[in-house]
Protein backbone atom coordinates (compact mmCIF):
# COMPACT_ATOMS: atom_id res chain seq x y z
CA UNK A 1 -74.68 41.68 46.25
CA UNK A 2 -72.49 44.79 45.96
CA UNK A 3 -69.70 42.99 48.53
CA UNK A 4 -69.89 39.34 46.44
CA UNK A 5 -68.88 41.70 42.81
CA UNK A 6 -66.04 43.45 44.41
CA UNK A 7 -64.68 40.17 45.21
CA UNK A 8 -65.05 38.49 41.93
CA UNK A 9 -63.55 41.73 40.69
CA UNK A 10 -60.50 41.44 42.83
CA UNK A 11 -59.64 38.06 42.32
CA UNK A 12 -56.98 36.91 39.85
CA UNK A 13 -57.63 35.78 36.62
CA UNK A 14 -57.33 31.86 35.69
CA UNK A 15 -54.37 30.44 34.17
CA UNK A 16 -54.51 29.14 30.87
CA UNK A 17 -53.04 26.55 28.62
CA UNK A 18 -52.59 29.21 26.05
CA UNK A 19 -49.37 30.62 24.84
CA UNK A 20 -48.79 34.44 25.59
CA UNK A 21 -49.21 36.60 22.94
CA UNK A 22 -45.84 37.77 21.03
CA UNK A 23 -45.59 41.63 21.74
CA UNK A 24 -45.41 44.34 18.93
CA UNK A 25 -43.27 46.46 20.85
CA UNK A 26 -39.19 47.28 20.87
CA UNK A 27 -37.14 44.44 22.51
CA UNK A 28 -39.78 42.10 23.21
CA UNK A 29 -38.90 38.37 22.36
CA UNK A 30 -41.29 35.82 21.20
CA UNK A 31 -40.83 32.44 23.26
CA UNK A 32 -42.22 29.02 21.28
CA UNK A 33 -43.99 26.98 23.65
CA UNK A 34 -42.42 23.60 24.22
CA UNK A 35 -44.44 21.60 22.20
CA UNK A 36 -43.59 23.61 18.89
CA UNK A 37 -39.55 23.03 19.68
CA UNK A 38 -38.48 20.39 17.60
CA UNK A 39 -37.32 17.26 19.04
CA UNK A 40 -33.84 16.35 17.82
CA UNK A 41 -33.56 12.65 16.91
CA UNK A 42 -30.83 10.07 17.30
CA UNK A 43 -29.49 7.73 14.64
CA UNK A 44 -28.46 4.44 15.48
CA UNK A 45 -24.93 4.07 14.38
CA UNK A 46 -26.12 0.79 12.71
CA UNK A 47 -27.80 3.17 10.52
CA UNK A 48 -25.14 5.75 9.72
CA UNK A 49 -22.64 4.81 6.37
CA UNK A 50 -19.56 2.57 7.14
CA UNK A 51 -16.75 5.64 6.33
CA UNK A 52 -18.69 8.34 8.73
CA UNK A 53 -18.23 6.43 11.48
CA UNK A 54 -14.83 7.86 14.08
CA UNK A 55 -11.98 5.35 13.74
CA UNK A 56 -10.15 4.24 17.27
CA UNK A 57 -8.21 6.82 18.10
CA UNK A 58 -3.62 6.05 18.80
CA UNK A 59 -2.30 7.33 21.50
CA UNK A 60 0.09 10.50 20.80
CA UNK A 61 3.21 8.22 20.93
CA UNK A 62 1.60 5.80 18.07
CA UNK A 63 0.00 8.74 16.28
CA UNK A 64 3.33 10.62 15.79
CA UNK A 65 5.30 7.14 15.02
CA UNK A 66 2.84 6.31 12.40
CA UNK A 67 3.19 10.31 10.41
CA UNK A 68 6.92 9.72 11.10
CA UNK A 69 7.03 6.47 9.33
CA UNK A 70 4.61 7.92 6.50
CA UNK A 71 6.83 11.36 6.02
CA UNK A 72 9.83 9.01 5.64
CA UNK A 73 7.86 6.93 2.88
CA UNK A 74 6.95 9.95 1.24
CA UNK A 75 10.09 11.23 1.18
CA UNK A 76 11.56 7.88 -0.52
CA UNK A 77 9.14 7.64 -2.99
CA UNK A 78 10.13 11.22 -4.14
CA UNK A 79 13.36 10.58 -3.50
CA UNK A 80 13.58 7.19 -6.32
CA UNK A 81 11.39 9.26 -8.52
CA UNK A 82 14.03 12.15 -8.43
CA UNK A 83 17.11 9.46 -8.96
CA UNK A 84 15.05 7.79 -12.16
CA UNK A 85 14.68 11.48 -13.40
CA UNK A 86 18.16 12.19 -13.18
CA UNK A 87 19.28 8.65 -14.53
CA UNK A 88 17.01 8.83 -17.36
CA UNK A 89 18.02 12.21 -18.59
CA UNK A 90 22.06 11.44 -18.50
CA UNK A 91 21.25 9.62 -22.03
CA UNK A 92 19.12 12.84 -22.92
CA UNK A 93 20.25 15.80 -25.67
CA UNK A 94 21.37 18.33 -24.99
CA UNK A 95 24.11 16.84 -22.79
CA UNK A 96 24.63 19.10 -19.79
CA UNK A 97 28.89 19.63 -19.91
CA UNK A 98 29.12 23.21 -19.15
CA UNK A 99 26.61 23.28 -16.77
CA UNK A 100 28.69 19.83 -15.29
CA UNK A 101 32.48 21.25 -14.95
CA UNK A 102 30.76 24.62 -13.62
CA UNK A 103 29.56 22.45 -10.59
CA UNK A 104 32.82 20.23 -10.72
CA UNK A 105 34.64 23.32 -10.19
CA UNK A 106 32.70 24.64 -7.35
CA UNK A 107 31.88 21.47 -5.64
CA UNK A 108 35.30 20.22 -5.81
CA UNK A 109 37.88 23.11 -6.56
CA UNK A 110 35.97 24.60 -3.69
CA UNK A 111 36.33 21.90 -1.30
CA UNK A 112 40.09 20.75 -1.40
CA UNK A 113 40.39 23.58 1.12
CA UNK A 114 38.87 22.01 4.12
CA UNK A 115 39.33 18.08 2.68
CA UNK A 116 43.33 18.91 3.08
CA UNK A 117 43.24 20.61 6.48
CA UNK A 118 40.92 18.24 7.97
CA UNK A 119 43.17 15.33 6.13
CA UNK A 120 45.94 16.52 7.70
CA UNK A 121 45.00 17.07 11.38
CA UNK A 122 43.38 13.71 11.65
CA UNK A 123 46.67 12.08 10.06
CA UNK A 124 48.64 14.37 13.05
CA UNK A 125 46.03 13.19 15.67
CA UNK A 126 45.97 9.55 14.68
CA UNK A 127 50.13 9.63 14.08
CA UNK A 128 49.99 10.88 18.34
CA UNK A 129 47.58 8.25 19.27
CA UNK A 130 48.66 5.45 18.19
CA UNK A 131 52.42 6.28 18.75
CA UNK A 132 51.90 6.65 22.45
CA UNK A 133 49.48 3.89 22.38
CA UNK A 134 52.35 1.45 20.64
CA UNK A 135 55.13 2.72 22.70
CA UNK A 136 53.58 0.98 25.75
CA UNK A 137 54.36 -2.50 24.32
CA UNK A 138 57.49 -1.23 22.19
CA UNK A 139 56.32 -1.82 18.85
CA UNK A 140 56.24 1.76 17.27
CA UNK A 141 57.31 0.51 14.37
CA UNK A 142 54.17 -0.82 13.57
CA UNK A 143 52.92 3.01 13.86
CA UNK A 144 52.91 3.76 10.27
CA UNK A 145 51.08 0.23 8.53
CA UNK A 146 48.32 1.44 11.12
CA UNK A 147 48.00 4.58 9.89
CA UNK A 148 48.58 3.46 6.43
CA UNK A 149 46.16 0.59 6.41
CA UNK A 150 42.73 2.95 8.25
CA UNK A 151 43.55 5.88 6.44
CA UNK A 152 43.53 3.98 2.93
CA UNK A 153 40.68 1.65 3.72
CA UNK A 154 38.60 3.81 6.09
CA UNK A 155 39.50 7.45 6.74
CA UNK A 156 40.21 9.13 4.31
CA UNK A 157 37.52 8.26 1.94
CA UNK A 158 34.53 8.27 4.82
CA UNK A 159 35.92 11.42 7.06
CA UNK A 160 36.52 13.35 3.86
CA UNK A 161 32.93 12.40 2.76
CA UNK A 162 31.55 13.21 5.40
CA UNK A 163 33.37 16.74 6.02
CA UNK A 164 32.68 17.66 2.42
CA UNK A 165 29.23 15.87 1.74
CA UNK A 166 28.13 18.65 4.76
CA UNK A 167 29.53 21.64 2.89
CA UNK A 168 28.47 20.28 -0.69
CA UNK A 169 25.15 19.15 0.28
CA UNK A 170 24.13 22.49 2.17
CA UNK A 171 25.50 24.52 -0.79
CA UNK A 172 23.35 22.42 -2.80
CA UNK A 173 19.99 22.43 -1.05
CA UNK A 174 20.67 26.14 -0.66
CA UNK A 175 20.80 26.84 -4.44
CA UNK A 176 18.11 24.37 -5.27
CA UNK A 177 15.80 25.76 -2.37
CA UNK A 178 16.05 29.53 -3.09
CA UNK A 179 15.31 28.68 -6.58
CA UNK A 180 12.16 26.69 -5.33
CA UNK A 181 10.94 29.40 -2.96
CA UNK A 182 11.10 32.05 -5.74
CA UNK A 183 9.23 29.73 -8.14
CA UNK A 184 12.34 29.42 -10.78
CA UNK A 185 12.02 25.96 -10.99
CA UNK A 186 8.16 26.23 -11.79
CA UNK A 187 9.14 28.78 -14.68
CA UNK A 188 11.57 26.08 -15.91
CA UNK A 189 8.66 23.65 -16.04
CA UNK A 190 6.78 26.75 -17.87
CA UNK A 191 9.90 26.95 -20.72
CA UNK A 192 9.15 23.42 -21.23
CA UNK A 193 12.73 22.13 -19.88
CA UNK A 194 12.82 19.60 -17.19
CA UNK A 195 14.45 20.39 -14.15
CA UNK A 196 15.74 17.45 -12.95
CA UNK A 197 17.98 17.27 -15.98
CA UNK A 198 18.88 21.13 -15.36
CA UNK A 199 19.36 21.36 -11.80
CA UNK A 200 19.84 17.45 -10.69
CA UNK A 201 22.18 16.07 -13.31
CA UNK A 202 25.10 18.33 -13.45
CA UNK A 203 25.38 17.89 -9.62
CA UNK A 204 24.95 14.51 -9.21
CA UNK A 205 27.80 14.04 -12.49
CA UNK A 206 30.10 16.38 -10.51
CA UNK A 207 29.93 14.62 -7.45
CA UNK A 208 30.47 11.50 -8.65
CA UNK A 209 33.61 12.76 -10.15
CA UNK A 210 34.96 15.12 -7.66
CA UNK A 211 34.88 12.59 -4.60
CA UNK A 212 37.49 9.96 -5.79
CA UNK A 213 40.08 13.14 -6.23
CA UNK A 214 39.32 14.90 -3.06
CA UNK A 215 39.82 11.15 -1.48
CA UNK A 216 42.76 10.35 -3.27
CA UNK A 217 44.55 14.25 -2.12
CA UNK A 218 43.19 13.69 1.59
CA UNK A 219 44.90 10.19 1.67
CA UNK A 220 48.34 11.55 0.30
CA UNK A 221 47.70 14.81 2.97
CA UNK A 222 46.83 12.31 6.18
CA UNK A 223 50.05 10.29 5.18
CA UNK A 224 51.81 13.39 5.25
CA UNK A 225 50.74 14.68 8.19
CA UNK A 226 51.26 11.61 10.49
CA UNK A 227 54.56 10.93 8.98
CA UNK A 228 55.68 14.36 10.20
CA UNK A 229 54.31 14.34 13.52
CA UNK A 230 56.26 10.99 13.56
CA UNK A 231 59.86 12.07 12.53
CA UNK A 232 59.27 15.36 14.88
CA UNK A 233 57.97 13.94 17.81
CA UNK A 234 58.44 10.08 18.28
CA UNK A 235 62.25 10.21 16.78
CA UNK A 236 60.68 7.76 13.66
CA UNK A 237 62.24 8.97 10.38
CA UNK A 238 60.28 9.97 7.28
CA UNK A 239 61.60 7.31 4.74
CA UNK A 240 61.06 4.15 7.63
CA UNK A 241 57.49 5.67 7.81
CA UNK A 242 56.56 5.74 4.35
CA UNK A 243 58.50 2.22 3.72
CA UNK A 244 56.58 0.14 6.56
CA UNK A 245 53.11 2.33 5.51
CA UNK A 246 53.55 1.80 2.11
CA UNK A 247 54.55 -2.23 2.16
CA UNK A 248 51.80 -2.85 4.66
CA UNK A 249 49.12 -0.93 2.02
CA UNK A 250 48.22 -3.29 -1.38
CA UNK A 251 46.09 -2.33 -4.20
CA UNK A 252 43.25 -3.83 -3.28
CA UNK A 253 43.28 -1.76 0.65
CA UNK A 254 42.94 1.38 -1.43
CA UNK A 255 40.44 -0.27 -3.60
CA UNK A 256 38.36 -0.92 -0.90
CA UNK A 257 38.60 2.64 0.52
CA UNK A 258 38.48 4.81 -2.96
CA UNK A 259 35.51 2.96 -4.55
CA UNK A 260 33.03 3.57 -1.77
CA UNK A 261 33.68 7.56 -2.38
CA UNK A 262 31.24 7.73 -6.31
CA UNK A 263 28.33 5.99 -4.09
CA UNK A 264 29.48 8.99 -1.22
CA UNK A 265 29.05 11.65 -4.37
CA UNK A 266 26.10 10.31 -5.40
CA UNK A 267 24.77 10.23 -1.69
CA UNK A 268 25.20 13.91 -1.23
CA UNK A 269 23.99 15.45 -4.55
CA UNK A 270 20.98 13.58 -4.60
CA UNK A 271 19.89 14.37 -0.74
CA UNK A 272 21.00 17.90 -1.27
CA UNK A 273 18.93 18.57 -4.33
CA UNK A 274 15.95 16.19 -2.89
CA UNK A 275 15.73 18.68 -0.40
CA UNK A 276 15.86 21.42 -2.07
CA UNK A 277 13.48 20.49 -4.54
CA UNK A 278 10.77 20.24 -1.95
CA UNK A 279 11.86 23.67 -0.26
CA UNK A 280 8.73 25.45 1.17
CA UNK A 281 7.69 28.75 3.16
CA UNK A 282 10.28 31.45 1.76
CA UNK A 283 13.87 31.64 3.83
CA UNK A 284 12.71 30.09 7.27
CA UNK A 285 11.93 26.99 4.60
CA UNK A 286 15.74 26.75 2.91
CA UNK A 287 17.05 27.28 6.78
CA UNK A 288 15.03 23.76 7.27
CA UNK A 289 15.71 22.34 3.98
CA UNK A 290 19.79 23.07 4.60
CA UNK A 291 19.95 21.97 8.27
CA UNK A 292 18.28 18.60 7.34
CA UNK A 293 20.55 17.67 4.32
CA UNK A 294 23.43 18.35 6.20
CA UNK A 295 22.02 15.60 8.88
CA UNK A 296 20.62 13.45 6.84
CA UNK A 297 24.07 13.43 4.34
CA UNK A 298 26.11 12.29 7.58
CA UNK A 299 23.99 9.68 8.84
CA UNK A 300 23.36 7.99 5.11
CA UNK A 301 26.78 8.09 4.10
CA UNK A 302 27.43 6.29 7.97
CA UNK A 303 25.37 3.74 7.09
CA UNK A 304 26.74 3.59 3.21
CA UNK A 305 30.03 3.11 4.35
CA UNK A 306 28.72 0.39 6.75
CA UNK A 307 27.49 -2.02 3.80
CA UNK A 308 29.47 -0.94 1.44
CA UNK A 309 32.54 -2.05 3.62
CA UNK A 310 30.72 -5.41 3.89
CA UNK A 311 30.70 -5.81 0.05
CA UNK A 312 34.30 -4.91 -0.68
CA UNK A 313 35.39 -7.71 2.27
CA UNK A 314 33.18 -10.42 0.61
CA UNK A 315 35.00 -9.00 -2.85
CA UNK A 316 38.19 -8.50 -1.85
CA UNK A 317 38.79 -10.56 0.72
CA UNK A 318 42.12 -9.57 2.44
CA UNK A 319 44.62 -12.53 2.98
């Protein structure tokens, strides 16, 4: 009897079913049993609303056409809102005049520096060119209604646009942008003034105006400089030069070239301050703003000149 209770004594004890008891002491951890966890429970998507459901997702070429295409959207929607600002407030009081010939002065005074040297190289390079290239077939003589006829129709308003619009229109979303960054433009909205007639209008005005004159000097600076390069180098003299450039040139050639350069002014005021305007994230942000006006200014007036070309040939048409 003695032997049969030692054994039941040393036998282990049978398991349970029951959960162990949570202990009161330091660093123990109470473990749920299973069937307490709760279950988690799947929704059909049938069941879920129509707008929290994932869309199909583009692949990264698609994906980063499609913000392109939106940012460029964007950007001409505030671009025509800017341009109806600025058009709007021209019939506005106060008229903006001082404010205008300050910016005439240093958008155009400013400029005639590099409009006349770069004038006068290309008139040198293009007097060399097509000198040699004419001397070939002997007809030099047809060297300066060559010159006289691209630089008048072609050159010298659409090089010096595009030479100038890249020192105006950095100078200009420079200006704009540091005042953006430093939140003057928000305390002109504060004074009540609106700053598309303070900041926009004068520029765009001076521009306009400037560009014809800065054409007009680089054309009389590219004639010069080809017809010197001519009488120097090819033996052609000065007064045959300007004779043959001058007959081969009518009214209506320089026409064509000088009233493309307004729609050049207006090109580069209005991407310079659009730019500017929407200057962000201190001087790393005008840096941006600058580089991209000064891109954007050459390729639009490009493309400008392009149609604008088209219109004056089914206006003027030449005979």
């Amino acid at each position: 009897m003695t032997t049969d209770r030692k054994r039941l004594l040393a036998a282990p004890p049978p398991a349970s079913n029951s959960p162990p008891a949570a202990s009161s002491g330091v660093g123990s951890t109470s473990v749920p049993p299973q069937s307490q966890q709760p279950k988690p429970t799947s929704v059909p998507p049938q069941s879920l609303p129509p707008n929290s459901l994932p869309g199909p997702q583009l692949p990264p070429l698609l994906a980063r056409l499609n913000e392109t295409a939106v940012a460029f959207v964007e950007h001409l929607g505030q671009f025509g809102r800017m341009t109806w600002g600025a058009l709007k407030s021209m019939f506005e009081r106060p008229l903006e005049i001082r404010s205008t010939l300050y910016q005439m002065e240093a958008l155009g005074v400013r400029s005639a520096a590099i409009a006349s040297v770069t004038a006068l190289f290309v008139g040198m390079v293009m007097a060399v060119q097509f000198a040699i290239g004419l001397q070939k077939f002997g007809g030099m003589e047809y060297t300066g209604r060559i010159i006289g006829l691209s630089f008048s129709r072609e050159l010298a308003p659409t090089l010096t646009a595009v030479i100038v619009g890249g020192r105006i229109g950095a100078g200009i979303a420079a200006e704009v942008g540091s005042m953006a960054v430093t939140e003057q433009i928000d305390a002109i909205r504060a004074l009540g003034a609106n700053p598309v007639k303070k900041l926009v209008l004068p520029r765009l005005l001076a521009s306009v105006v400037v560009m014809p004159v800065l054409g007009a000097f680089a054309l009389v600076l590219g004639f010069g400089g080809a017809m010197l390069v001519c009488a120097t180098e090819f033996g052609i003299p000065a007064g045959f030069f300007l004779r043959t450039a001058l007959g081969s040139v009518t009214f209506m050639d320089y026409f064509s070239g000088m009233y493309k350069t307004p729609f050049f002014g207006a090109i580069i005021a209005l991407v310079g301050c659009h730019f500017g305007l929407i200057t962000r994230g201190g001087t790393e942000g005008v840096g941006h703003a600058t580089t991209r006006t000064v891109v954007v200014t050459s390729i639009a007036i490009l493309i400008a000149d392009f149609f604008l070309t088209k219109m004056s040939i089914l206006l003027f048409p030449t005979r």
